[in-house]
Protein backbone atom coordinates (compact mmCIF):
# COMPACT_ATOMS: atom_id res chain seq x y z
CA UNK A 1 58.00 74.69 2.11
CA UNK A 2 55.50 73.92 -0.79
CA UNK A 3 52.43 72.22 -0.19
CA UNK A 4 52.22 68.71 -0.61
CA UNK A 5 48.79 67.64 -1.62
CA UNK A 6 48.51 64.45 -0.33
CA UNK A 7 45.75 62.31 -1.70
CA UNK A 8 44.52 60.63 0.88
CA UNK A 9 41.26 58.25 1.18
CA UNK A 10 39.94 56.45 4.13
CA UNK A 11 39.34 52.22 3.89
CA UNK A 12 35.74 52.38 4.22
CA UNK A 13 35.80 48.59 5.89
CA UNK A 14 38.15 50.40 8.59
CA UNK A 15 36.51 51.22 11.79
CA UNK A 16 34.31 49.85 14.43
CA UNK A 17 32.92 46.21 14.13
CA UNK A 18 29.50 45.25 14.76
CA UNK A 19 30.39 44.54 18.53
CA UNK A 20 31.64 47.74 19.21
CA UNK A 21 29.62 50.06 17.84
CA UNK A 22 26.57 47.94 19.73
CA UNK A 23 28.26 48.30 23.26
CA UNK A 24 28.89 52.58 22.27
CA UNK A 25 25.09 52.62 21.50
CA UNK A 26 24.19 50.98 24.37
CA UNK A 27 26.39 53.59 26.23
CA UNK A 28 25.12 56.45 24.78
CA UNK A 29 21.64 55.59 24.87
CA UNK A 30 21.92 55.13 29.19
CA UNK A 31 24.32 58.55 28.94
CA UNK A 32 21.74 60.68 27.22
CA UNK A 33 18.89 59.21 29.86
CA UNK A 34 21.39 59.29 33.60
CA UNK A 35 23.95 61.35 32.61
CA UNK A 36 26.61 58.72 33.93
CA UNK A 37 27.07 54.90 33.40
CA UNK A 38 29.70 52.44 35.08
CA UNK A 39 31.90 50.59 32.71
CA UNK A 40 33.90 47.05 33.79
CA UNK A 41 37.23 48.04 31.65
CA UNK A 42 37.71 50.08 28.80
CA UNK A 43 34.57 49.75 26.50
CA UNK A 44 37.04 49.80 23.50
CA UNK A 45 40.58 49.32 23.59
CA UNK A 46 41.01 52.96 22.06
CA UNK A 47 42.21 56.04 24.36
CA UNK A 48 40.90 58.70 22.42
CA UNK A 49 37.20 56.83 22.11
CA UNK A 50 36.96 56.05 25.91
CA UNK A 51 37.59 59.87 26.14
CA UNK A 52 35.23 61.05 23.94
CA UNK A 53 32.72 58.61 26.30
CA UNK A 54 33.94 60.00 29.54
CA UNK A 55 33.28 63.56 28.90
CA UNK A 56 29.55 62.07 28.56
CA UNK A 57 30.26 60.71 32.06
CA UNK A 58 31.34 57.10 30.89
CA UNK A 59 32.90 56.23 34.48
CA UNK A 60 35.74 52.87 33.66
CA UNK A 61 36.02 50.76 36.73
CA UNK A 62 38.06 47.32 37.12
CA UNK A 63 36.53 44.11 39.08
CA UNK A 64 38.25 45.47 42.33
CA UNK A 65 35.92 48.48 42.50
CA UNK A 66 33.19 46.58 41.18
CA UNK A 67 32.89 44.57 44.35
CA UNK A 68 32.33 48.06 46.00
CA UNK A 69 29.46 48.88 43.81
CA UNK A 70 26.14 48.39 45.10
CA UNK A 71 22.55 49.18 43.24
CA UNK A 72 23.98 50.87 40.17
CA UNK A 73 23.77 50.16 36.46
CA UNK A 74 27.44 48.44 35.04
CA UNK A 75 28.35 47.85 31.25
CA UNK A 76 29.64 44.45 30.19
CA UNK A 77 31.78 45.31 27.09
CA UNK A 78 32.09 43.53 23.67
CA UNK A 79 34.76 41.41 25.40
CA UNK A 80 31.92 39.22 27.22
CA UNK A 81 33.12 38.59 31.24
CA UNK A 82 33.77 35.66 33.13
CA UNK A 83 30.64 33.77 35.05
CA UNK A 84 32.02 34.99 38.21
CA UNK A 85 30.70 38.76 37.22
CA UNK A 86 27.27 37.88 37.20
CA UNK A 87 27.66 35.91 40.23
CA UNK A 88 29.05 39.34 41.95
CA UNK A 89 26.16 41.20 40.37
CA UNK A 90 23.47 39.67 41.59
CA UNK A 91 24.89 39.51 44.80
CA UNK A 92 25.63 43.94 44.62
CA UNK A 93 22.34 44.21 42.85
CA UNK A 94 23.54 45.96 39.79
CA UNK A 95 22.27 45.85 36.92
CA UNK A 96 23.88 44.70 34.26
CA UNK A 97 23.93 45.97 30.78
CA UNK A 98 25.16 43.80 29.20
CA UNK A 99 26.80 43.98 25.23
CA UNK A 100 28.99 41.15 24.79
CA UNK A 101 29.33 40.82 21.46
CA UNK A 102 27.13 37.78 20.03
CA UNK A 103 30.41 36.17 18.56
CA UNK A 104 32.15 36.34 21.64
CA UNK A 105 28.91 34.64 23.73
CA UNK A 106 28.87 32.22 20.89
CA UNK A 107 32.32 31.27 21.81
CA UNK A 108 31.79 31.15 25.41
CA UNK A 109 28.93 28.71 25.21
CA UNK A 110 30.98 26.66 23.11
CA UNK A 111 34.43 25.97 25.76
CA UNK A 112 31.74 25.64 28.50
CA UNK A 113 29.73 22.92 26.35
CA UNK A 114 33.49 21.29 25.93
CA UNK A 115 34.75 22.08 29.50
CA UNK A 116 31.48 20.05 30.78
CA UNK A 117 32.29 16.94 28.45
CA UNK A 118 35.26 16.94 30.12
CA UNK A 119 37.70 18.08 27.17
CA UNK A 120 41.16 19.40 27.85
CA UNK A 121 40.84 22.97 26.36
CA UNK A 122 44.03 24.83 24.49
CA UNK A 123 42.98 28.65 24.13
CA UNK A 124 45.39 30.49 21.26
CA UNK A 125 44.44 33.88 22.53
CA UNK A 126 46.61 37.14 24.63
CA UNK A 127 47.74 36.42 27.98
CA UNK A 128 45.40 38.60 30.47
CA UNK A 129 42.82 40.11 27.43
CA UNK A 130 39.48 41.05 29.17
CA UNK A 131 37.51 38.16 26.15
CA UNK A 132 40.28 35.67 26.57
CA UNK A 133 39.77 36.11 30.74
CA UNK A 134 35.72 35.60 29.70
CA UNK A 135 37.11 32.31 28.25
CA UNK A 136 39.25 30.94 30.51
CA UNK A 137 36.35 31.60 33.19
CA UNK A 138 33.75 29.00 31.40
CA UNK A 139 36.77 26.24 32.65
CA UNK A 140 37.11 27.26 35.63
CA UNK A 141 40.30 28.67 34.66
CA UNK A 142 41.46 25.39 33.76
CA UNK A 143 42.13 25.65 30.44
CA UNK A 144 45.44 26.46 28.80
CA UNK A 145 46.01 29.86 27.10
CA UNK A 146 48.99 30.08 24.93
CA UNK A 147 49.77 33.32 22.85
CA UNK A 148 52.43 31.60 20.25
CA UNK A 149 53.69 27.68 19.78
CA UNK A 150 56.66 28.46 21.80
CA UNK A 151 55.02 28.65 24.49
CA UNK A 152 54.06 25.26 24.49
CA UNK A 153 57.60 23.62 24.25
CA UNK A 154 57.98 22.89 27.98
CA UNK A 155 54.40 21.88 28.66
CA UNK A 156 53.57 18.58 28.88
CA UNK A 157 49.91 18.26 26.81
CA UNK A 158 47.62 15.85 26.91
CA UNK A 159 47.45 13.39 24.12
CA UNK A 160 43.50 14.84 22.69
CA UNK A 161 42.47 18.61 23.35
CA UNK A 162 40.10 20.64 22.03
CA UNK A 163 41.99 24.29 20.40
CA UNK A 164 39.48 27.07 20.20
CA UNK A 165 40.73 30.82 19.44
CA UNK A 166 40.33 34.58 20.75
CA UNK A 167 38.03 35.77 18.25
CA UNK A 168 40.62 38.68 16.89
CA UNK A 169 43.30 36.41 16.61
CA UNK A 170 44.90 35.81 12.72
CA UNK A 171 43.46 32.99 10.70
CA UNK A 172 46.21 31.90 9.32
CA UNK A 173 48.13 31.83 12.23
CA UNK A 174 45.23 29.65 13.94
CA UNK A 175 45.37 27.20 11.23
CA UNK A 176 49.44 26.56 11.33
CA UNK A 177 48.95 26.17 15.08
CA UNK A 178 46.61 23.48 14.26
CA UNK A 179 48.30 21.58 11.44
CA UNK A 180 51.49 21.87 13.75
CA UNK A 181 50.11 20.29 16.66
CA UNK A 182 48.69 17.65 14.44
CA UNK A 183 52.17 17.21 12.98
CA UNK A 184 53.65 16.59 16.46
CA UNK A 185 51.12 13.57 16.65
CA UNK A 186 48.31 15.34 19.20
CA UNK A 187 44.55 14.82 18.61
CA UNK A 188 43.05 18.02 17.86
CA UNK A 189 39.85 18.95 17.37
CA UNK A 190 40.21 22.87 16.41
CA UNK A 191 37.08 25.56 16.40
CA UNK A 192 38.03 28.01 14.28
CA UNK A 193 35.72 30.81 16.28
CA UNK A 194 38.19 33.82 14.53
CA UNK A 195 35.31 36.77 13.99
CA UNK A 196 34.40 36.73 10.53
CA UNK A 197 34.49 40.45 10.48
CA UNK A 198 38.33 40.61 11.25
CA UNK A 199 39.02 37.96 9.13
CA UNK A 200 37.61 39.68 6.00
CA UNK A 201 39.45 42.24 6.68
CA UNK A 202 42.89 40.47 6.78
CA UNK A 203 41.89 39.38 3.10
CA UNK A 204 40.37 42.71 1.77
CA UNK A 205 43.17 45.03 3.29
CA UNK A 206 46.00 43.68 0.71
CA UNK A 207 44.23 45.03 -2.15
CA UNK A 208 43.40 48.35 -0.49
CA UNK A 209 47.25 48.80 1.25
CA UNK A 210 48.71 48.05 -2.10
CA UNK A 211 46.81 50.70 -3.97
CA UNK A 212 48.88 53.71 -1.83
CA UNK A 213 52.78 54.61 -1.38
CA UNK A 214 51.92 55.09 1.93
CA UNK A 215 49.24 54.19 4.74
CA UNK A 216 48.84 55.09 7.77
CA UNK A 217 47.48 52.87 9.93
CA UNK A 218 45.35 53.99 13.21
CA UNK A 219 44.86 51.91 16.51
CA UNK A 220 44.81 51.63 19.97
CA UNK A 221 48.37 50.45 21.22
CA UNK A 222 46.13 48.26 23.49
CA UNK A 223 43.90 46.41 20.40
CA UNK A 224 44.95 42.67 19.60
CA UNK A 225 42.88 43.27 16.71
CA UNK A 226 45.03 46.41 15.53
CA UNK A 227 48.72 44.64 15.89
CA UNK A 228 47.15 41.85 13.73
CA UNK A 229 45.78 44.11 11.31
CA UNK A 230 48.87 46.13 11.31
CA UNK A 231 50.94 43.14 10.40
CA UNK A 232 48.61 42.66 7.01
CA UNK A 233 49.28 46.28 6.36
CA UNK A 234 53.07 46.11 6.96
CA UNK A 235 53.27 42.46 4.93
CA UNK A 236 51.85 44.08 1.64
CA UNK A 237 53.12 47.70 2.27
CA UNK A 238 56.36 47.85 3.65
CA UNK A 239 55.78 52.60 3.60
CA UNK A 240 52.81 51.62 6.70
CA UNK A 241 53.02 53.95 9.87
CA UNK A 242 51.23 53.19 12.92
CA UNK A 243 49.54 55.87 14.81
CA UNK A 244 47.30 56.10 17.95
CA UNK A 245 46.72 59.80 17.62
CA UNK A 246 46.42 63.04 15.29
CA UNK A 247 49.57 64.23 17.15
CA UNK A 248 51.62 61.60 16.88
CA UNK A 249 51.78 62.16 12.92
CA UNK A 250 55.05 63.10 11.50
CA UNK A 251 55.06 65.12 8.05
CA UNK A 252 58.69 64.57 7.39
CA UNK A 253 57.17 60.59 6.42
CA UNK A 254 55.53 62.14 3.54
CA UNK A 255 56.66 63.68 -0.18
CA UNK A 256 54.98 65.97 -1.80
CA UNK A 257 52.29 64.12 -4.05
CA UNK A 258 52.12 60.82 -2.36
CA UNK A 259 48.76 58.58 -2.27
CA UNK A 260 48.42 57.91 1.00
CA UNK A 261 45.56 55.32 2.19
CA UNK A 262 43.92 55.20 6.25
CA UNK A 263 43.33 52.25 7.67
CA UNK A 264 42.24 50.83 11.34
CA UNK A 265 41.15 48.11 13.62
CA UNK A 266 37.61 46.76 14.78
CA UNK A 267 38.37 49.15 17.10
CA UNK A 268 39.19 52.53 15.70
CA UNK A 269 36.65 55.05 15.65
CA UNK A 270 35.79 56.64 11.82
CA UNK A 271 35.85 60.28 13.13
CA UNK A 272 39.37 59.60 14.34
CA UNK A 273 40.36 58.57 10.81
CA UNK A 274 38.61 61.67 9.68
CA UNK A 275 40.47 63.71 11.92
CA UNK A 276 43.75 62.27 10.60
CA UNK A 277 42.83 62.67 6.93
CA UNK A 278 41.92 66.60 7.67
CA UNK A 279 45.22 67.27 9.01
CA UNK A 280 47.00 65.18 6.10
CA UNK A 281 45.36 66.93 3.75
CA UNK A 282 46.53 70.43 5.35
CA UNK A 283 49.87 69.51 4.42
């Protein structure tokens, strides 16, 4: 078999947004000094990440085990928590760490501000996400979450509500959701809270998907962000692979010759997609 000399370049807006790479500081930093560090959850929804952090004694715990914990130092991830974790916190005396991403606490502030002037809250956002649990926590778990409009069919909803979003949710997608509730004669006031960092991306990753016969895109199976991003990918290059791991790369995909572009979610770490580019480029 000849070799194949694939070119193959990495989307340099690929990889870890703002939020993440904040919360993996943060980790590393208390790593380096204790040698361990409790985390509520996976700090990123990527396996092969949360490994590289648990060989430096990352230790991932849910909220059952949390109420176990007493006097010891606990991450808050870029997904933000509910007001009940605090609550338990103080009352365990641990100290929190906490790096909820800024967008997400935005967000937070902003259903609590409507929750206390007595709005009816919609929430387009994943059933059971750690920042759409964060959300629904500022109403008192009150408010409804809804992942499509089908959903909503069989509900009866009030006449006004207030829709805000999961910040890695599609733009586009929020906007129809509006205009269709609208349509169907509700009074809707939206928040468009969609990160602007994963929203850029939905526009700039056309242009770089269309420039390769193939692309191979990289992401946690558990990322929101990554199935919407994967979508874009698949929309304006139908040749688009998803992969969560070096191994799970198949070389019969590929001809000899082919451009082939790399391309990831918020949460996909850069040395993974350098990883994957090494072993394409052995082919």
């Amino acid at each position: 078999m000849g070799a194949y000399n694939l070119k193959v370049t990495i989307d340099q807006d690929s990889g870890f947004c703002f939020g993440v790479v904040f919360a993996i500081d943060m980790a590393e930093e208390i790593l380096d000094e204790d040698g361990y560090l409790y985390c509520l959850g996976d700090i990123v929804h990527n396996d092969e990440e949360v490994a590289r952090l648990k060989a430096k004694g990352l230790r991932i715990i849910d909220h059952e085990e949390l109420k176990d914990l007493r006097n010891e130092k606990v991450l808050i991830r870029a997904h933000g928590e509910a007001p009940e974790t605090y609550k338990l916190a103080l009352e365990n005396n641990i100290t929190l760490i906490d790096a909820s991403c800024p967008v997400v606490l935005k967000l937070q502030n902003r259903i609590k501000t409507s929750f206390d002037n007595k709005e009816k809250i919609l929430i387009f956002g994943k059933h059971g996400h750690a920042e759409v649990i964060g959300l629904e926590g500022q109403t008192n778990n009150e408010a409804l979450v809804f992942q499509d409009l089908a959903e909503l069919d069989d509900v009866e909803l009030p006449s006004s509500f207030t829709l805000y979003s999961q910040t890695t949710k599609s733009m586009e997608k929020f906007y129809h959701i509006k205009d269709e509730l609208l349509s169907r004669g509700y009074e809707v006031k939206a928040n468009d809270t969609i990160c602007r960092q994963v929203s850029n991306r939905d526009k700039d990753l056309p242009a770089f998907v269309s420039r390769f016969n193939k692309i191979v895109f990289v992401s946690g199976r558990k990322s929101s962000n990554g199935k919407v991003l994967y979508e874009v990918c698949r929309k304006y290059n139908p040749s688009t692979y998803f992969i969560s791991a070096v191994s799970e790369l198949d070389i019969s995909l590929f001809n000899p010759g082919d451009t082939v572009g790399i391309a990831g979610a918020t949460s996909t770490p850069m040395w993974l997609m350098q990883d994957i580019k090494k072993e394409l480029e052995t082919y």
